[in-house]
N, C-alpha and C. Protein backbone atom coordinates (compact mmCIF):
# COMPACT_ATOMS: atom_id res chain seq x y z
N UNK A 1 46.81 95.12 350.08
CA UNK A 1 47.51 94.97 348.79
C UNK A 1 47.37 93.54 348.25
N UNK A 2 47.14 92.91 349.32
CA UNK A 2 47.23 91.48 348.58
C UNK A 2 46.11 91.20 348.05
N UNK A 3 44.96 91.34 348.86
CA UNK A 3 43.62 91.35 348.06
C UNK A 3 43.48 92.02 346.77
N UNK A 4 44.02 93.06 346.62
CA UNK A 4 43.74 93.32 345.73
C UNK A 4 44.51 92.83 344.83
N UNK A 5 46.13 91.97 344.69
CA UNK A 5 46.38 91.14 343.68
C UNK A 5 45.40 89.93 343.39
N UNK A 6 45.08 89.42 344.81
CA UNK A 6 43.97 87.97 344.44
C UNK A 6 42.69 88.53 343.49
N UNK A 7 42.07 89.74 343.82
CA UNK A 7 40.75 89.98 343.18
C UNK A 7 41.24 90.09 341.45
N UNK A 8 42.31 90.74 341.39
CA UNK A 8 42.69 91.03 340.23
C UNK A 8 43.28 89.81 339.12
N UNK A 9 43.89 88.86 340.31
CA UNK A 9 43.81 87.29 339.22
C UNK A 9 42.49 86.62 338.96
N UNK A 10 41.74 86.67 340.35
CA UNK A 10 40.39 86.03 340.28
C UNK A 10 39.38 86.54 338.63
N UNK A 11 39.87 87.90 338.37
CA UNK A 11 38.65 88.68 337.54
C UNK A 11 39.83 88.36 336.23
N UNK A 12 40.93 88.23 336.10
CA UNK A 12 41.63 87.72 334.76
C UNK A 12 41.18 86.13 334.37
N UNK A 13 41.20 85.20 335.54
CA UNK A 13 40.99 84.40 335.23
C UNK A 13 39.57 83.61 334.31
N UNK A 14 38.15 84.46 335.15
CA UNK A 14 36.92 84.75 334.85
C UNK A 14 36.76 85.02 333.11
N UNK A 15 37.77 85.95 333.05
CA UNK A 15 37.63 86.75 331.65
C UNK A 15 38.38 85.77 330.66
N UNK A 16 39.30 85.16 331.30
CA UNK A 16 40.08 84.05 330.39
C UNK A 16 39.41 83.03 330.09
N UNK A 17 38.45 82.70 331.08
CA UNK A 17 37.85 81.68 330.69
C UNK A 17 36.29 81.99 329.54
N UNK A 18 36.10 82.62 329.42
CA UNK A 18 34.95 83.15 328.45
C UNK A 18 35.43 83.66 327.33
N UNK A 19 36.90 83.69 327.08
CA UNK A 19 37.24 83.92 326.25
C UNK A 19 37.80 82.50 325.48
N UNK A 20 38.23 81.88 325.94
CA UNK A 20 38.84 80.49 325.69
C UNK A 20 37.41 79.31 325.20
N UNK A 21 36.35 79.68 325.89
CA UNK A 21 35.30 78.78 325.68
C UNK A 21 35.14 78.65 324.32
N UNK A 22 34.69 79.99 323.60
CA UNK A 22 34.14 80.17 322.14
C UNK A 22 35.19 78.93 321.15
N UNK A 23 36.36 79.64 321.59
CA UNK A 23 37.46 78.90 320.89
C UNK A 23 37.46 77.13 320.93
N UNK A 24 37.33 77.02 321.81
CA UNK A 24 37.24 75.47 322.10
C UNK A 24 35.86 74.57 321.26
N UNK A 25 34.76 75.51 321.08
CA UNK A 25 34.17 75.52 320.34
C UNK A 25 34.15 74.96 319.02
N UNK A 26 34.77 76.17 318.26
CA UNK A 26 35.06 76.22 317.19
C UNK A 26 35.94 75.34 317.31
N UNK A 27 36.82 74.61 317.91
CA UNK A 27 38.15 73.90 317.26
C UNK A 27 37.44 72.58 317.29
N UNK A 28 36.07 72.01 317.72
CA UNK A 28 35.12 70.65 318.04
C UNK A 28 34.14 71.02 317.28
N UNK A 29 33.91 72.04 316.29
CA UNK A 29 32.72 72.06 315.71
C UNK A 29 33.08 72.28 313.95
N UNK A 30 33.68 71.71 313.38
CA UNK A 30 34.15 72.19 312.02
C UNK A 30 33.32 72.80 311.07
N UNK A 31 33.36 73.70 310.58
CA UNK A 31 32.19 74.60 309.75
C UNK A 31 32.03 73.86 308.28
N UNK A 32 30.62 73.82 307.64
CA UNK A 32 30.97 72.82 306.38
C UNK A 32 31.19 73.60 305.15
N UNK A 33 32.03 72.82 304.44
CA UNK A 33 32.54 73.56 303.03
C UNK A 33 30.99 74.35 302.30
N UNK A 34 31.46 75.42 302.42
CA UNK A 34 29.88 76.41 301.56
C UNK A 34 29.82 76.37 300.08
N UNK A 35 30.77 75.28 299.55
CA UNK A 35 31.02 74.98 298.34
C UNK A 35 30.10 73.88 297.91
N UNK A 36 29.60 73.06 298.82
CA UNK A 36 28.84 71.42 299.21
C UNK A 36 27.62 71.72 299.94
N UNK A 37 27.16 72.82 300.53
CA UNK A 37 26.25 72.49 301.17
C UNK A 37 24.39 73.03 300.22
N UNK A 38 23.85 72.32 300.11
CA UNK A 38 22.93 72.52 299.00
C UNK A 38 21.57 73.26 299.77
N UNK A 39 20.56 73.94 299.74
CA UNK A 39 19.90 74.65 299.97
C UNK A 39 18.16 73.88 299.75
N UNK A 40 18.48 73.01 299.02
CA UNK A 40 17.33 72.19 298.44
C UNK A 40 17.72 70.52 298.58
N UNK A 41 17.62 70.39 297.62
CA UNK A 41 18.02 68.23 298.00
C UNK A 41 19.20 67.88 297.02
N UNK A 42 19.77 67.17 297.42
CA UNK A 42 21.11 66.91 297.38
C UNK A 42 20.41 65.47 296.07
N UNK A 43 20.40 65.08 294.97
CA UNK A 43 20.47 64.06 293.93
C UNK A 43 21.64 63.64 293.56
N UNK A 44 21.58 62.22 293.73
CA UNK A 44 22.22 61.00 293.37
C UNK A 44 22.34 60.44 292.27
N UNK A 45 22.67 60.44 291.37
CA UNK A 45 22.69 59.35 289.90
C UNK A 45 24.00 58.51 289.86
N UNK A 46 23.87 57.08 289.60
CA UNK A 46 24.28 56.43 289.73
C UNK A 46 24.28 55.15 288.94
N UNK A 47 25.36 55.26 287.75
CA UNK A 47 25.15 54.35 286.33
C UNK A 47 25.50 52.82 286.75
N UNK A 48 26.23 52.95 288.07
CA UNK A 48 27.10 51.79 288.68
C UNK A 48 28.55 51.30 287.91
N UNK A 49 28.86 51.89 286.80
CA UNK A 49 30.11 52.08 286.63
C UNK A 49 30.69 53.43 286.43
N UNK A 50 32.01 53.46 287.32
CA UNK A 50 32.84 54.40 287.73
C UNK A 50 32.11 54.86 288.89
N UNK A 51 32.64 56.55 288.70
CA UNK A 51 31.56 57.66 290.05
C UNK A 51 30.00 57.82 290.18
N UNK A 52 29.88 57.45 291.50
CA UNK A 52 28.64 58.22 291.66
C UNK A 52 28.51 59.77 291.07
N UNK A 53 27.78 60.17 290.64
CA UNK A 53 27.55 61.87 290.77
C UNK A 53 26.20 62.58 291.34
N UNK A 54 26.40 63.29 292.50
CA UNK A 54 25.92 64.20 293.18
C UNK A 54 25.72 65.36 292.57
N UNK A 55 24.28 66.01 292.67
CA UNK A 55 23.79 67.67 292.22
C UNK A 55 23.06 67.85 292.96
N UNK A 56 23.27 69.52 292.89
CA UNK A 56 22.18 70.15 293.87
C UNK A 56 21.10 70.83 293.28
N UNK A 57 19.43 70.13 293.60
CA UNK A 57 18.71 70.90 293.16
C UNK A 57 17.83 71.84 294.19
N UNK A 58 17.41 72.99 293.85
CA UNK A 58 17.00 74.07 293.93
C UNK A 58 15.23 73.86 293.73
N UNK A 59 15.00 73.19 292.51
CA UNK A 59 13.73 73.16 292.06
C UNK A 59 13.14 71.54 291.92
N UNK A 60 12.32 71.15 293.11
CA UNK A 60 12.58 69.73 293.07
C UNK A 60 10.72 69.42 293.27
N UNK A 61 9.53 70.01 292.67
CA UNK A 61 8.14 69.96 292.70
C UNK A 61 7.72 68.37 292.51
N UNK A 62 8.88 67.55 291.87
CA UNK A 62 8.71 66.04 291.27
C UNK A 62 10.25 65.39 291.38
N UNK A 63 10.07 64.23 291.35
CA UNK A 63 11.48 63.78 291.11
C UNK A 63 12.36 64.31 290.36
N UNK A 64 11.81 64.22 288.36
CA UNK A 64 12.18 64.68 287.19
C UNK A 64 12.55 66.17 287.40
N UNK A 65 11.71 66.72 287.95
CA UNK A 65 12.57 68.51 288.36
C UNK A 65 13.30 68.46 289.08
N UNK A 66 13.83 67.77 289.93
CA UNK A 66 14.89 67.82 291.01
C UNK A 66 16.09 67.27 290.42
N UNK A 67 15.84 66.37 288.86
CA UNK A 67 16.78 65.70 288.70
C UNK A 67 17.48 66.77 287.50
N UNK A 68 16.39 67.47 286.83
CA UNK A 68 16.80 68.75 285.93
C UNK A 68 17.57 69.97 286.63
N UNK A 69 17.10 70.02 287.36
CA UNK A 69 17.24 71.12 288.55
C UNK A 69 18.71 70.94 289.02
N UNK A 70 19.35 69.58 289.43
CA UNK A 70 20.85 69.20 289.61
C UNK A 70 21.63 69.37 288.50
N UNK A 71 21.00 69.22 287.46
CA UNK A 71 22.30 69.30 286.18
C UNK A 71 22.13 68.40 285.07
N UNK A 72 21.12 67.03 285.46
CA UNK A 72 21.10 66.05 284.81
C UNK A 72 20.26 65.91 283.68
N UNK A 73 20.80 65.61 282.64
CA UNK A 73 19.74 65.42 281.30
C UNK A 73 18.70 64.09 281.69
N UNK A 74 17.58 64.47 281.14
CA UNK A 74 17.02 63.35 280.89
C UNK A 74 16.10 62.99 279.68
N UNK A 75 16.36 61.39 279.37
CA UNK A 75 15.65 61.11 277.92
C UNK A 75 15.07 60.25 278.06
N UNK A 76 13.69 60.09 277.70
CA UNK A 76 12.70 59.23 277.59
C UNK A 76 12.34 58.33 276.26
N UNK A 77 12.27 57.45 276.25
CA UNK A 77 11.96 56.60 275.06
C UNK A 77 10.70 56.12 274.41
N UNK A 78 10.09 55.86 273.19
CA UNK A 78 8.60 56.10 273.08
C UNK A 78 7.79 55.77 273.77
N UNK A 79 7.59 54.98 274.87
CA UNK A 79 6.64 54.31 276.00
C UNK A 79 6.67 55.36 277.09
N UNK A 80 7.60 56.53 277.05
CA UNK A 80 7.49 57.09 278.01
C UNK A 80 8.25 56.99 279.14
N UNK A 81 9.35 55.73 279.27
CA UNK A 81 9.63 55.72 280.20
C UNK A 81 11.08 56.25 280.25
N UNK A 82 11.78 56.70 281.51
CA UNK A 82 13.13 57.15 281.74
C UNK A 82 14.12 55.92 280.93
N UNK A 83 14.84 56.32 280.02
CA UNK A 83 16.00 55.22 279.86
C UNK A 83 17.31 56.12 279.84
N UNK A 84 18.00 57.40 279.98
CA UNK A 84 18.77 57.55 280.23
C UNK A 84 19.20 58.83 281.38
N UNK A 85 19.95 58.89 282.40
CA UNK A 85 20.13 60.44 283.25
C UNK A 85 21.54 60.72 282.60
N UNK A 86 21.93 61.78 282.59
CA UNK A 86 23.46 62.38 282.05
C UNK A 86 24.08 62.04 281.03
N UNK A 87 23.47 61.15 280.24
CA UNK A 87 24.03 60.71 279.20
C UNK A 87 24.27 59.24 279.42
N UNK A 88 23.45 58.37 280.36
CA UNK A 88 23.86 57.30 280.77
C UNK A 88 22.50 56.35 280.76
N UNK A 89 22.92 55.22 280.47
CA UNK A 89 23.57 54.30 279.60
C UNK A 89 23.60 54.87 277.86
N UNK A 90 24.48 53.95 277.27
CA UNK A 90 25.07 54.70 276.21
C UNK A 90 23.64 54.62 275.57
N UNK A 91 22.89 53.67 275.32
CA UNK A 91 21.92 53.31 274.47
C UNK A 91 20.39 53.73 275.36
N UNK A 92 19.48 54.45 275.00
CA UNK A 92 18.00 54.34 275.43
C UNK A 92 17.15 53.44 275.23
N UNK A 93 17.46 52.25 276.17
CA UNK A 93 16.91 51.00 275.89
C UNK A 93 16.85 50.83 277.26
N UNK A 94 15.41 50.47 277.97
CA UNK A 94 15.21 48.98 279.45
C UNK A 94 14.87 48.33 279.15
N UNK A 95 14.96 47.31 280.07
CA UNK A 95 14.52 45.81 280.26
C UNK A 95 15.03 45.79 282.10
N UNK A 96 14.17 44.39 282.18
CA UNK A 96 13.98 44.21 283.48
C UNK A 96 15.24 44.24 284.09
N UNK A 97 16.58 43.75 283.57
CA UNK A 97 17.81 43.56 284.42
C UNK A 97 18.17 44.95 284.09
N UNK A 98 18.14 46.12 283.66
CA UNK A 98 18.78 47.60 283.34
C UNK A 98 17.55 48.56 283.15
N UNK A 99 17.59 49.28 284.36
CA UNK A 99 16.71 50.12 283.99
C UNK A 99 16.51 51.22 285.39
N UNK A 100 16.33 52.13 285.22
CA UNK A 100 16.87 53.71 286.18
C UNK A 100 15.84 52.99 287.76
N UNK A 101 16.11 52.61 288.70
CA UNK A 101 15.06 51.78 289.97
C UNK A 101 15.56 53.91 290.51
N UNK A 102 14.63 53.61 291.23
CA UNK A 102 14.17 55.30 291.81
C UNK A 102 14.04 54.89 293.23
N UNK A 103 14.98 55.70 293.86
CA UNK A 103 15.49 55.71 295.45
C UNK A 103 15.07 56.80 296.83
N UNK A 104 14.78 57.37 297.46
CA UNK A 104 15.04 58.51 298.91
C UNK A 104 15.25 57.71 300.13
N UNK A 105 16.50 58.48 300.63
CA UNK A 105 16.65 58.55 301.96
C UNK A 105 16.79 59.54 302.83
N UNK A 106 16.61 59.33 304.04
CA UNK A 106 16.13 60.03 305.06
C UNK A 106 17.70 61.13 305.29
N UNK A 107 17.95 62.31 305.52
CA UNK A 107 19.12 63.22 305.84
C UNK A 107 18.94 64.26 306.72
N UNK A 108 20.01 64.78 308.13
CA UNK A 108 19.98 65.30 308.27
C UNK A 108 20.50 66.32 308.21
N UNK A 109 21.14 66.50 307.36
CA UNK A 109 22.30 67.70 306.84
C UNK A 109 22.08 67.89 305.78
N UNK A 110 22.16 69.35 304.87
CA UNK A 110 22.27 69.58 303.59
C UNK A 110 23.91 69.98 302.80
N UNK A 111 24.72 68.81 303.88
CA UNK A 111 25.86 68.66 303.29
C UNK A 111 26.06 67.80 302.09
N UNK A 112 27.16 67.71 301.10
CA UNK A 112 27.13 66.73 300.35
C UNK A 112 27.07 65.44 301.14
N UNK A 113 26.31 64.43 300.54
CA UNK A 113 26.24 63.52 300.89
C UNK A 113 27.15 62.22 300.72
N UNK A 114 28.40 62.62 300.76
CA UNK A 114 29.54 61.73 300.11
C UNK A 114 29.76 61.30 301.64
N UNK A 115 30.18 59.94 302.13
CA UNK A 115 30.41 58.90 303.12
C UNK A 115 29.08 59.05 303.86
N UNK A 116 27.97 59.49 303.33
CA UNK A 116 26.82 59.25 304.67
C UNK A 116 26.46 57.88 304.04
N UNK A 117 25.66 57.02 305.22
CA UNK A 117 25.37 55.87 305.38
C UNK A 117 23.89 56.30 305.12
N UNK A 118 23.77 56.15 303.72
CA UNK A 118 21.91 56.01 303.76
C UNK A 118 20.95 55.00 303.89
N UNK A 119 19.96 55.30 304.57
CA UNK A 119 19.04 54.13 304.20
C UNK A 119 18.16 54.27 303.63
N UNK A 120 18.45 53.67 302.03
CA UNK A 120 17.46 53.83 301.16
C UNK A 120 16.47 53.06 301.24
N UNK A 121 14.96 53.51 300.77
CA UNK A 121 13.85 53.17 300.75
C UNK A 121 13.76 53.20 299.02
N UNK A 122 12.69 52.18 298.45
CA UNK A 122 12.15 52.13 297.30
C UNK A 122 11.44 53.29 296.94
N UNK A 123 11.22 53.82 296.19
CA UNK A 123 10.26 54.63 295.72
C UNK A 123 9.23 53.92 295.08
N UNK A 124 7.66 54.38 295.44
CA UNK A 124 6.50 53.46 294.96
C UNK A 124 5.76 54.33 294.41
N UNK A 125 6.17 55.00 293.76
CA UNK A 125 5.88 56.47 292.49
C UNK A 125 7.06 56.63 292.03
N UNK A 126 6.42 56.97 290.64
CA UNK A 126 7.71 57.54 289.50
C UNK A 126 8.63 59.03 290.15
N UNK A 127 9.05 59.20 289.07
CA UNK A 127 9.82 60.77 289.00
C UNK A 127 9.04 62.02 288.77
N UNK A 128 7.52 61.44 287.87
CA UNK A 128 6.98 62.39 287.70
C UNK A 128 5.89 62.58 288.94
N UNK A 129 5.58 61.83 289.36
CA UNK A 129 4.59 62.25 290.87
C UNK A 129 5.24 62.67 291.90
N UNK A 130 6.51 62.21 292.08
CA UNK A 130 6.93 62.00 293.55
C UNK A 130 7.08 63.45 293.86
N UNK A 131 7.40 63.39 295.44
CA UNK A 131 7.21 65.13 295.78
C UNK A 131 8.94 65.07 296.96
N UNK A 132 9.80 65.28 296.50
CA UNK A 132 10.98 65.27 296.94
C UNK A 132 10.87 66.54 297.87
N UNK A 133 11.59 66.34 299.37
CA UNK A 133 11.37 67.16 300.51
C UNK A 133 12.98 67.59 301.44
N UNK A 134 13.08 69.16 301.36
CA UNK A 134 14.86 68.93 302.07
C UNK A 134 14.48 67.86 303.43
N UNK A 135 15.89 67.24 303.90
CA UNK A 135 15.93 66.75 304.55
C UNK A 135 15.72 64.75 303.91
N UNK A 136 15.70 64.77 302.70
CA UNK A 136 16.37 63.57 302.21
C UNK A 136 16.97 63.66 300.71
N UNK A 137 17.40 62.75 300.64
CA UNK A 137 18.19 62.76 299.38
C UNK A 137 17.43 61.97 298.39
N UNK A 138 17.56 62.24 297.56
CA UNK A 138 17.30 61.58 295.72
C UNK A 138 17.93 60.59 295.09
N UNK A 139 17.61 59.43 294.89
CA UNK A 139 18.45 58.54 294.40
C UNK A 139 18.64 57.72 293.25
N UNK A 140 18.91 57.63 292.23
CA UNK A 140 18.76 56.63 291.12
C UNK A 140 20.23 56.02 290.80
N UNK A 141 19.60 54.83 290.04
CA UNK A 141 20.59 53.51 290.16
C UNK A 141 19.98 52.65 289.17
N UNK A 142 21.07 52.54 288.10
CA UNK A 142 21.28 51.99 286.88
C UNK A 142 20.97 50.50 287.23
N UNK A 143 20.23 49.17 286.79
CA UNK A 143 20.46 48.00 286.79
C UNK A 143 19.59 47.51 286.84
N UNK A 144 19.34 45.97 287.64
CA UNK A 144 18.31 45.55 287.97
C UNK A 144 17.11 45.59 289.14
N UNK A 145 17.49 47.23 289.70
CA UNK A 145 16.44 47.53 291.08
C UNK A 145 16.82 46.99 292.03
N UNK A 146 17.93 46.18 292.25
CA UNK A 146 18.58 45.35 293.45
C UNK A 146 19.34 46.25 294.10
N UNK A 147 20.08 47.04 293.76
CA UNK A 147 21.50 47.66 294.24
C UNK A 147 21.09 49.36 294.59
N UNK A 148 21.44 49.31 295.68
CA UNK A 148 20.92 51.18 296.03
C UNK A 148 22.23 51.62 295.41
N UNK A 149 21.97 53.31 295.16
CA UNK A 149 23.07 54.47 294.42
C UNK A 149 24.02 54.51 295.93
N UNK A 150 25.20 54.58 295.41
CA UNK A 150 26.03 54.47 296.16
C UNK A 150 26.36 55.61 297.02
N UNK A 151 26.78 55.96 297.89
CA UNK A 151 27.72 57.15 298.93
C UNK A 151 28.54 57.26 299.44
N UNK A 152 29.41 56.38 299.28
CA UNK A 152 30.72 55.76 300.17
C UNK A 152 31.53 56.92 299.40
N UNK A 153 32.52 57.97 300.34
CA UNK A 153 32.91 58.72 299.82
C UNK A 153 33.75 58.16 298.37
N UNK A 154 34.77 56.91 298.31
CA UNK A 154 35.52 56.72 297.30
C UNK A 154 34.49 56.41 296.10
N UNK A 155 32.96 56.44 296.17
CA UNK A 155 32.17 56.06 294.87
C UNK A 155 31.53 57.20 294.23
N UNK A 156 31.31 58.25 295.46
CA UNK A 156 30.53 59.39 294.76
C UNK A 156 31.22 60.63 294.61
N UNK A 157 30.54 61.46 293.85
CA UNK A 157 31.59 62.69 293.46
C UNK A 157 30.43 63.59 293.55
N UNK A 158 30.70 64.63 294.31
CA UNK A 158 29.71 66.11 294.61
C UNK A 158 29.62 67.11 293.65
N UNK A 159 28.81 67.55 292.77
CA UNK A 159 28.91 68.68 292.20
C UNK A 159 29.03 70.27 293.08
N UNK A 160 30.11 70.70 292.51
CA UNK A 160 29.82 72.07 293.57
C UNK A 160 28.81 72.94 293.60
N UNK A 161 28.07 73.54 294.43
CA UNK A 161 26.72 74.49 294.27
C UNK A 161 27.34 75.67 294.10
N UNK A 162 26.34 76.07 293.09
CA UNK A 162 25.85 77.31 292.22
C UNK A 162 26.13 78.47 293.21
N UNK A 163 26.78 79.93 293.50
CA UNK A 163 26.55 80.63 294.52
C UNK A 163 25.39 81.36 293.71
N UNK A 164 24.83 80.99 292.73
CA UNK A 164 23.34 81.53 292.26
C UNK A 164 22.32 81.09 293.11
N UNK A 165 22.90 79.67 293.67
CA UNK A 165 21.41 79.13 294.21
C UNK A 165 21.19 79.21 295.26
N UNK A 166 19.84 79.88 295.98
CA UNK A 166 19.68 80.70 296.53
C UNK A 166 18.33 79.29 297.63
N UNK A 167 18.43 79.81 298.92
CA UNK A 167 17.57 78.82 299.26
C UNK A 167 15.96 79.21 298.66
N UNK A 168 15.09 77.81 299.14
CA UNK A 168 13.85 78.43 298.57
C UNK A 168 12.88 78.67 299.36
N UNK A 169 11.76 79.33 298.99
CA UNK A 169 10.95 80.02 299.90
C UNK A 169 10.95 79.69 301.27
N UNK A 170 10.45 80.35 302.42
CA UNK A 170 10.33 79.33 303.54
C UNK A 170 11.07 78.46 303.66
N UNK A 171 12.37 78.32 303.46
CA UNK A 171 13.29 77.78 303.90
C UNK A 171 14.61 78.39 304.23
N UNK A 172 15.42 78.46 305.39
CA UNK A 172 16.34 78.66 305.63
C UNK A 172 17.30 78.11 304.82
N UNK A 173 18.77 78.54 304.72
CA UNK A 173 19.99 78.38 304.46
C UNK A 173 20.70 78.37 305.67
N UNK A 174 21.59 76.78 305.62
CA UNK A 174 22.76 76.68 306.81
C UNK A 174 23.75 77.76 307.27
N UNK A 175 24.13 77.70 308.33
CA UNK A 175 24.71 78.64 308.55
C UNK A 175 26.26 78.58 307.78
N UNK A 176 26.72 79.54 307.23
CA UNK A 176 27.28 79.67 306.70
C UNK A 176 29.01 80.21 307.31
N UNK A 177 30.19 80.78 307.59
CA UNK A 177 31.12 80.66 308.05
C UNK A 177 31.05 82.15 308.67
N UNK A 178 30.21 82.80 308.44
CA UNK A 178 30.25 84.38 308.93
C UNK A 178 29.92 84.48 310.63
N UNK A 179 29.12 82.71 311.08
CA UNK A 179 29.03 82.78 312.17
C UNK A 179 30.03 82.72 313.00
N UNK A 180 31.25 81.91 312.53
CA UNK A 180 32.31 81.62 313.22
C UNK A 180 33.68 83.16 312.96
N UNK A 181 33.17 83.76 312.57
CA UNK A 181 33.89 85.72 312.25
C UNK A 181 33.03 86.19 313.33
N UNK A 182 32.10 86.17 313.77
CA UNK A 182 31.17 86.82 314.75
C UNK A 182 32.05 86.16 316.06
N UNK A 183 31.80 84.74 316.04
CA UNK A 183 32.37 84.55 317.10
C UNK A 183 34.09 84.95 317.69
N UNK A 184 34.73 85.04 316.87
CA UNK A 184 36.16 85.49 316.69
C UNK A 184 36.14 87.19 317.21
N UNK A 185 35.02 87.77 316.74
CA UNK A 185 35.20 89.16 316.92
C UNK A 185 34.85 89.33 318.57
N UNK A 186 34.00 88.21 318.54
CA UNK A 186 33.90 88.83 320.15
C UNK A 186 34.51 87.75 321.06
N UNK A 187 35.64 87.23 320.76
CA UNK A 187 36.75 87.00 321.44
C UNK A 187 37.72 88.29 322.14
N UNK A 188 37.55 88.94 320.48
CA UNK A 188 38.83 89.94 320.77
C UNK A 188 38.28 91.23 321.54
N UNK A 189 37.03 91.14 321.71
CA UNK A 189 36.33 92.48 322.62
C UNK A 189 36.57 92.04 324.41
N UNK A 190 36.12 90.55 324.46
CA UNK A 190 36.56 90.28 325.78
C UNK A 190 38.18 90.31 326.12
N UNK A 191 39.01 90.16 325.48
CA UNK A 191 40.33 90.51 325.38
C UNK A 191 40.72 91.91 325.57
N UNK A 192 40.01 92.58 325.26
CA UNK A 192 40.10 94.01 325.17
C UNK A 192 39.85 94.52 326.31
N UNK A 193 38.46 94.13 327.20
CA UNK A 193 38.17 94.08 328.02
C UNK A 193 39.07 93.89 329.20
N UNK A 194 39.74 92.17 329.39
CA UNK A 194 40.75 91.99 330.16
C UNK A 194 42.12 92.80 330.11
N UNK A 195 42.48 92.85 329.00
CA UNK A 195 43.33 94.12 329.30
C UNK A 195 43.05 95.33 329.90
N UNK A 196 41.97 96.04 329.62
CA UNK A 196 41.90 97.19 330.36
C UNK A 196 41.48 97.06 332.15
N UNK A 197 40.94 95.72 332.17
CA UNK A 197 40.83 95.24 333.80
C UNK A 197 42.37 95.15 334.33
N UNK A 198 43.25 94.64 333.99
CA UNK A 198 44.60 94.40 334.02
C UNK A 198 45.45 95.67 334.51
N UNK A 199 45.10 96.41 333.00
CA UNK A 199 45.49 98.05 333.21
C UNK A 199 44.97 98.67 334.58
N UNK A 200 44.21 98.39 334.70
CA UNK A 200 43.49 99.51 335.75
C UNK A 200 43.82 98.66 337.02
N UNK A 201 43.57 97.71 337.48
CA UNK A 201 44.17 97.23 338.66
C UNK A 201 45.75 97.31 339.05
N UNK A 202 46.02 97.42 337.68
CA UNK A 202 47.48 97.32 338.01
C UNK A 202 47.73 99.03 338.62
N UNK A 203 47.05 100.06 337.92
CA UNK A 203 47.10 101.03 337.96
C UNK A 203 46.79 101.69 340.02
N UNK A 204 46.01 101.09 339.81
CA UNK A 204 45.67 101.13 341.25
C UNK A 204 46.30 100.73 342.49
N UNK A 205 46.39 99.43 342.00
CA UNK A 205 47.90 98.87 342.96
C UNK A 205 48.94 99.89 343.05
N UNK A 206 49.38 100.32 342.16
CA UNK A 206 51.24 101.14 342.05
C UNK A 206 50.07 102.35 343.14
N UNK A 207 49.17 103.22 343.00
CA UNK A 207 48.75 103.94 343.45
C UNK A 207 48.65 104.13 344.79
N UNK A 208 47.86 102.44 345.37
CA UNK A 208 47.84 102.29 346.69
C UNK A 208 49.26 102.24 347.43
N UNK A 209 49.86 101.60 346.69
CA UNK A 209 51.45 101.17 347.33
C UNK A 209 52.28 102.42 347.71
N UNK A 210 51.87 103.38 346.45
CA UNK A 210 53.12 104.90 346.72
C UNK A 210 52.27 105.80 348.07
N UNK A 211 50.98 105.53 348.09
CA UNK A 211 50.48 106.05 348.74
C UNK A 211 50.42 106.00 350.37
N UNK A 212 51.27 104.38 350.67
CA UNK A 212 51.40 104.12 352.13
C UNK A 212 52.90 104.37 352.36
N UNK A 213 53.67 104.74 351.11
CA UNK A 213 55.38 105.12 351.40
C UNK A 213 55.27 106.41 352.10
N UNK A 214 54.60 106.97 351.68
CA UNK A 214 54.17 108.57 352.01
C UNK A 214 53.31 108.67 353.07
């Protein structure tokens, strides 16, 4: 009789613990807002006064499409060159101290990029050549080409993604929160499980016991 209480804690305990793991899991792994997480490259514009603003583009073949593709207007002035994104600066006018300097950095997440620490690199092609790739971010920054677009969460502001936008070809989409419902469900099957181990040993026990009264 006693063995068979020890076998019967030994096999609760087993089951408790495979059930408890998943969980522990999930409570060290926080799932990311599916509201923020972009499918394509995450763009930066950055007038340097007030917010940064963050968009997600979808369609990014060049800089200039990635920057259309986020949300952002853009206007060119007769030489051709970029003088305003979103409506920014008030006037379509550069010169050497003001004028859109063109940024990427390296990412490994297609989370918003609000408090990541980037390290921006120059861009040594325009908007219209460049070939923007997931796995970094997009950057522009109003001024004199000195100052990278900012990310410090209190400077930038995330646009929320589109549930239109859909990842693109040959490319995956992050996992999304349905993984952590999968994992939950089969919590409650191993639970299910230990109970009926529970049940039935217990069942057995009362069985063996009436069986040596007699």
């Amino acid at each position: 009789m006693k063995r068979l209480f020890a076998l019967l804690a030994a096999i609760s305990l087993s089951l408790a613990s495979l059930v408890t793991a998943p969980t522990a899991a999930l409570a060290t792994e926080p799932t990311p807002n599916p509201d923020y997480v972009c499918p394509g490259v995450w763009v930066v514009v950055d007038s340097g006064v007030g917010q940064a603003s963050a968009g997600c583009a979808t369609e990014y073949s060049t800089g200039y499409e990635a920057l259309k593709s986020a949300g952002f207007e853009l206007e060119f002035n007769d030489e051709g060159m970029l003088c305003r994104i979103g409506g920014q600066p008030e006037k379509c006018e550069t010169s050497a101290e003001s004028y859109w300097s063109y940024w990427f950095a390296p990412r490994d997440s297609q989370t918003c990029p609000t408090g990541a620490s980037a390290n921006w690199d120059y861009y040594q092609v325009g908007g219209d050549t460049s070939q923007p790739k997931v796995g970094q971010i997009e950057g522009w920054r109003l001024g004199d080409g000195k100052a990278e677009p900012r990310t410090d969460s209190t400077d930038l502001r995330c646009e929320k993604v589109s549930v239109s936008q859909s990842a693109p070809v040959g490319e995956s989409s992050p996992a999304t929160p349905a993984t952590q419902q999968d994992s939950q469900s089969a919590q409650w099957v191993w639970l299910a499980i230990l109970a009926a181990v529970v049940i039935i040993a217990a069942a057995a026990g009362m069985f063996v016991a009436r069986k040596k009264k007699l």
